[in-house]
PDB file of N, CA and C in Angstrom:
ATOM      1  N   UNK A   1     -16.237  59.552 -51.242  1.00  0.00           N
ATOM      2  CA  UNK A   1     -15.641  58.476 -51.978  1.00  0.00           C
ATOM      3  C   UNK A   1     -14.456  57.952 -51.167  1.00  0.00           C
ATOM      4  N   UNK A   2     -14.435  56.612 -51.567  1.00  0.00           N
ATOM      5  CA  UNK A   2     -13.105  56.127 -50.297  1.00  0.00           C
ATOM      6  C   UNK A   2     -12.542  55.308 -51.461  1.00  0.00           C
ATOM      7  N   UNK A   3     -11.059  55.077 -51.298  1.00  0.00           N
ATOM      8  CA  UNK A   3     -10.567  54.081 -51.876  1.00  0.00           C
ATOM      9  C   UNK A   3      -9.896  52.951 -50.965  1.00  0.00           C
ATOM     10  N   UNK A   4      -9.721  51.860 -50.888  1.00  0.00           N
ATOM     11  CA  UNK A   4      -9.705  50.682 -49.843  1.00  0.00           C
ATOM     12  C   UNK A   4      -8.312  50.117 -50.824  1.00  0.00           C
ATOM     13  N   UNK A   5      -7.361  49.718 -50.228  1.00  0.00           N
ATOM     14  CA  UNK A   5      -5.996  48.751 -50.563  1.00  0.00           C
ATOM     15  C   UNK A   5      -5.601  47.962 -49.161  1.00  0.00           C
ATOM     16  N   UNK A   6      -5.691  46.284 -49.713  1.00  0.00           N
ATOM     17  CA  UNK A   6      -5.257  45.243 -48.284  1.00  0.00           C
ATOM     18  C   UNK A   6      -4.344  44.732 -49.379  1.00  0.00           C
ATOM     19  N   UNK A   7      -2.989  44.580 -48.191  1.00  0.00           N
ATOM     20  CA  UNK A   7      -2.277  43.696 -48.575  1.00  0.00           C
ATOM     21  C   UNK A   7      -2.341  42.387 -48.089  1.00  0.00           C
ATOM     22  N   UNK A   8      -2.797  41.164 -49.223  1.00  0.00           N
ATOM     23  CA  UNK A   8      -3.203  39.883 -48.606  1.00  0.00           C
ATOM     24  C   UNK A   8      -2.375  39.010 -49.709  1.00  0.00           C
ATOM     25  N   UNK A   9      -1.895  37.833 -48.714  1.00  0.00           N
ATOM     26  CA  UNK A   9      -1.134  36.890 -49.759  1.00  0.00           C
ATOM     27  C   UNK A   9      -1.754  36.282 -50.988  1.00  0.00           C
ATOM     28  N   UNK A  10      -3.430  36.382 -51.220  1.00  0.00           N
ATOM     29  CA  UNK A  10      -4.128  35.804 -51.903  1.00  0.00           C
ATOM     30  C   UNK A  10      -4.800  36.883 -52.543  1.00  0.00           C
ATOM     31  N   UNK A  11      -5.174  36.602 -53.970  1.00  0.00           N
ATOM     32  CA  UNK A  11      -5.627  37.420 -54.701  1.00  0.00           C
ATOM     33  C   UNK A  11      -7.171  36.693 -54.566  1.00  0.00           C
ATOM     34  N   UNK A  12      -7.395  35.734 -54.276  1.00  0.00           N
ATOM     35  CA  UNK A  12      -8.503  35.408 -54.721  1.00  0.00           C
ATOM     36  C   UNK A  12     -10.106  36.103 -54.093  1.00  0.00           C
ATOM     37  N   UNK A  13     -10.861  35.534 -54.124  1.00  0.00           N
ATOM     38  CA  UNK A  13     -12.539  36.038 -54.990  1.00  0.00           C
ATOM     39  C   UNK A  13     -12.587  35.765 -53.279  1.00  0.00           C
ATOM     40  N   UNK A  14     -11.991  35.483 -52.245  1.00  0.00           N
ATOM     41  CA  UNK A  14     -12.813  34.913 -50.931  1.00  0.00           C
ATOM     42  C   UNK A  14     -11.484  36.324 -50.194  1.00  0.00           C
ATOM     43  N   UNK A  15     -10.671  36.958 -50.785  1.00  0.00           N
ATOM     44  CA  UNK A  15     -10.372  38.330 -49.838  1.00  0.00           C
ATOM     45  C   UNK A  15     -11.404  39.548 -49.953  1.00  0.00           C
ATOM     46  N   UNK A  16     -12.134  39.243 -51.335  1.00  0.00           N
ATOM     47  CA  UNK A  16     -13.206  40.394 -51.621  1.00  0.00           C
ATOM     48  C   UNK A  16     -14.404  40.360 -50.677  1.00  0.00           C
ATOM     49  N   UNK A  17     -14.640  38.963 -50.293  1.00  0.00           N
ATOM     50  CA  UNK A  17     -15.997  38.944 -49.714  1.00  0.00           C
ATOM     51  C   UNK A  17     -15.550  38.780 -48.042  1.00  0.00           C
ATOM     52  N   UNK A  18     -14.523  39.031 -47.852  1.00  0.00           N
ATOM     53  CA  UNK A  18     -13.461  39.337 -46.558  1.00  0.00           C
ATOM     54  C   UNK A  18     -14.217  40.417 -46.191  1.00  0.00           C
ATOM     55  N   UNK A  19     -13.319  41.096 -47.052  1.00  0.00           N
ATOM     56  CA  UNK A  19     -13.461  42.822 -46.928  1.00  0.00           C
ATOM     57  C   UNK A  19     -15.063  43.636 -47.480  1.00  0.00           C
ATOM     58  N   UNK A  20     -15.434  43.290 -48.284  1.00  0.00           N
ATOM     59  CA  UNK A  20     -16.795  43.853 -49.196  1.00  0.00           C
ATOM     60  C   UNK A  20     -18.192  43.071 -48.094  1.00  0.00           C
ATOM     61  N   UNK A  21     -17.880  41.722 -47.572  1.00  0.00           N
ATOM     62  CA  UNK A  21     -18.897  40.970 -47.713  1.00  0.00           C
ATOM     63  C   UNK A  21     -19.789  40.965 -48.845  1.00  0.00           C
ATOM     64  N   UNK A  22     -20.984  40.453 -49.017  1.00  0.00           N
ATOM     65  CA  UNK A  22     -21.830  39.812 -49.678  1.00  0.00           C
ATOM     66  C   UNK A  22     -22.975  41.044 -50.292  1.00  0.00           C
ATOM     67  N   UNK A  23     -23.067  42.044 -49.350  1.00  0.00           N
ATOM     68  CA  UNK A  23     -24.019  43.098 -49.627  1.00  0.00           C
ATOM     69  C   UNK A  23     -23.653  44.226 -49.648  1.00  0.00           C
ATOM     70  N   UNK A  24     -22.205  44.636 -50.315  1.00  0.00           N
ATOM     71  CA  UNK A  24     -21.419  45.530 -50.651  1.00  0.00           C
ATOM     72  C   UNK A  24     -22.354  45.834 -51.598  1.00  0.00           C
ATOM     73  N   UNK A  25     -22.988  47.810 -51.978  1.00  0.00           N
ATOM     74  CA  UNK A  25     -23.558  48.237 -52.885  1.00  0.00           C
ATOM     75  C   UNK A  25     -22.861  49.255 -53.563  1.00  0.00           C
ATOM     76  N   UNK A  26     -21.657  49.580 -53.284  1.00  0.00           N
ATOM     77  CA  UNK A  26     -20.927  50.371 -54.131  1.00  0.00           C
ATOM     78  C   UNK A  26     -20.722  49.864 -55.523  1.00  0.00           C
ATOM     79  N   UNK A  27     -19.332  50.594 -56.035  1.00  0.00           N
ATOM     80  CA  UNK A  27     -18.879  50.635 -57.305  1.00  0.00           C
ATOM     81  C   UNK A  27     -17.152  49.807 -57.015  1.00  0.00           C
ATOM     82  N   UNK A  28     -17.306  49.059 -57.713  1.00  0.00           N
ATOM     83  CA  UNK A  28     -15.931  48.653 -57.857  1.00  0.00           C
ATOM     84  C   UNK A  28     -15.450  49.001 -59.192  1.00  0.00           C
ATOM     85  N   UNK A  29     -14.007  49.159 -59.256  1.00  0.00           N
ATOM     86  CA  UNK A  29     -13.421  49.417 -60.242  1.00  0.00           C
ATOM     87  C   UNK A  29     -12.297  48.788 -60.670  1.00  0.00           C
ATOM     88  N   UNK A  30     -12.144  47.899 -61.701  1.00  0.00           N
ATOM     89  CA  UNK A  30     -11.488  46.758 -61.390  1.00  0.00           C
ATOM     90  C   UNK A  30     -10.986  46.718 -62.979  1.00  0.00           C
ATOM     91  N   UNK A  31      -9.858  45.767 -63.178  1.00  0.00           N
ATOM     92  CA  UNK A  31      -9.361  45.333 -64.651  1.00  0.00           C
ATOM     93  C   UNK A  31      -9.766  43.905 -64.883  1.00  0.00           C
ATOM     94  N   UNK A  32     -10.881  43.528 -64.108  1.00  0.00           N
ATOM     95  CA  UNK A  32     -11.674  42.119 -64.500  1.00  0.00           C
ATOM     96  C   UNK A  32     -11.081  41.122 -64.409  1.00  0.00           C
ATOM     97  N   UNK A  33     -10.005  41.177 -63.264  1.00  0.00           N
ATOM     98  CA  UNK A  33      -9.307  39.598 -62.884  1.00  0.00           C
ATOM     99  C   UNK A  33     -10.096  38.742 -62.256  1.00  0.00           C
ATOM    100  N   UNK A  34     -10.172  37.433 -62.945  1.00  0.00           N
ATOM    101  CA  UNK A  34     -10.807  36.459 -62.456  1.00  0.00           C
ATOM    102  C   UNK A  34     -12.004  36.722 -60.620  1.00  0.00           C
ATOM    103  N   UNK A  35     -11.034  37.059 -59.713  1.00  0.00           N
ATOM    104  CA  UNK A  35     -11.622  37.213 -58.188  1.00  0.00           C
ATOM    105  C   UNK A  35     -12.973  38.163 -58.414  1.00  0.00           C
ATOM    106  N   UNK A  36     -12.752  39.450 -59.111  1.00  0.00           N
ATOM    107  CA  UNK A  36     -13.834  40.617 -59.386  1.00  0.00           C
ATOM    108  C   UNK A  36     -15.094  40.148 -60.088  1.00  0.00           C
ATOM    109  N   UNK A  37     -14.303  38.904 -60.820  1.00  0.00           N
ATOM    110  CA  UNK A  37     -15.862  38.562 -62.153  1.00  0.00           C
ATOM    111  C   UNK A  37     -16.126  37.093 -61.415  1.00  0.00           C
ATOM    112  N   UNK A  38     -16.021  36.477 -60.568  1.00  0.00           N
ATOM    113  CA  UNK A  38     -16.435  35.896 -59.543  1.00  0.00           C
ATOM    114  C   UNK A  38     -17.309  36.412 -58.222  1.00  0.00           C
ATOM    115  N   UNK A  39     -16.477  37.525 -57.831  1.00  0.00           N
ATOM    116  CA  UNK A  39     -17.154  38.014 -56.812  1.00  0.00           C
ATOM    117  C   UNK A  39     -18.350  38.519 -57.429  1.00  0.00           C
ATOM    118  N   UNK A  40     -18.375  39.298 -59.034  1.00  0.00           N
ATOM    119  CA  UNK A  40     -19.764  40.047 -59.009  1.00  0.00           C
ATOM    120  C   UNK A  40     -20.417  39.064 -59.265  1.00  0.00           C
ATOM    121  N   UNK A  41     -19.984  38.041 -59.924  1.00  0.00           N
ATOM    122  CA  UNK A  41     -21.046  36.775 -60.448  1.00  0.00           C
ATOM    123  C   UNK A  41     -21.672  36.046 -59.696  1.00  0.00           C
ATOM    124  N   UNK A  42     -21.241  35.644 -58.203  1.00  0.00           N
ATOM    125  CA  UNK A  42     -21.443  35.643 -56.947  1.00  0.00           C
ATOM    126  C   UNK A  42     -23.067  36.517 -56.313  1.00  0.00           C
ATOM    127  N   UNK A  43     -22.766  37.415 -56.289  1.00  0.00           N
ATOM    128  CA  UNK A  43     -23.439  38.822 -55.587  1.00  0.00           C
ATOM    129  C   UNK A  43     -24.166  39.247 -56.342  1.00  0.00           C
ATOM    130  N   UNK A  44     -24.365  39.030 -57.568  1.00  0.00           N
ATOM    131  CA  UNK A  44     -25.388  39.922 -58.372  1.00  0.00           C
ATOM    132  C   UNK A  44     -26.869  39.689 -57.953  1.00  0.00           C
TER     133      UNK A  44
END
C-alpha cells in the first residue's frame, strides 16, 4: 500500500490525472471534493 501527497497550487480534477493518469486502477480515498468526483466521473 502506498500513500502519495503533491503539493500543487491547484486543487483541481487536471493535478489528479497529472499524477494518477487516466488508467489509474487503485483505490482512492477521498472526502468527495469536486476534482475526485470529476476525476472518477471522467475515468469510470
Amino acid at each position: 500500500m502506498y500513500t502519495l501527497f503533491r503539493l500543487d497550487q491547484s486543487r483541481g480534477s487536471q493535478v489528479l490525472l497529472d499524477v494518477l493518469s487516466e488508467e489509474f486502477q487503485g483505490v482512492i480515498g477521498c472526502d468527495y471534493f469536486s476534482a475526485y468526483r470529476k476525476y472518477m466521473r471522467l475515468n469510470d
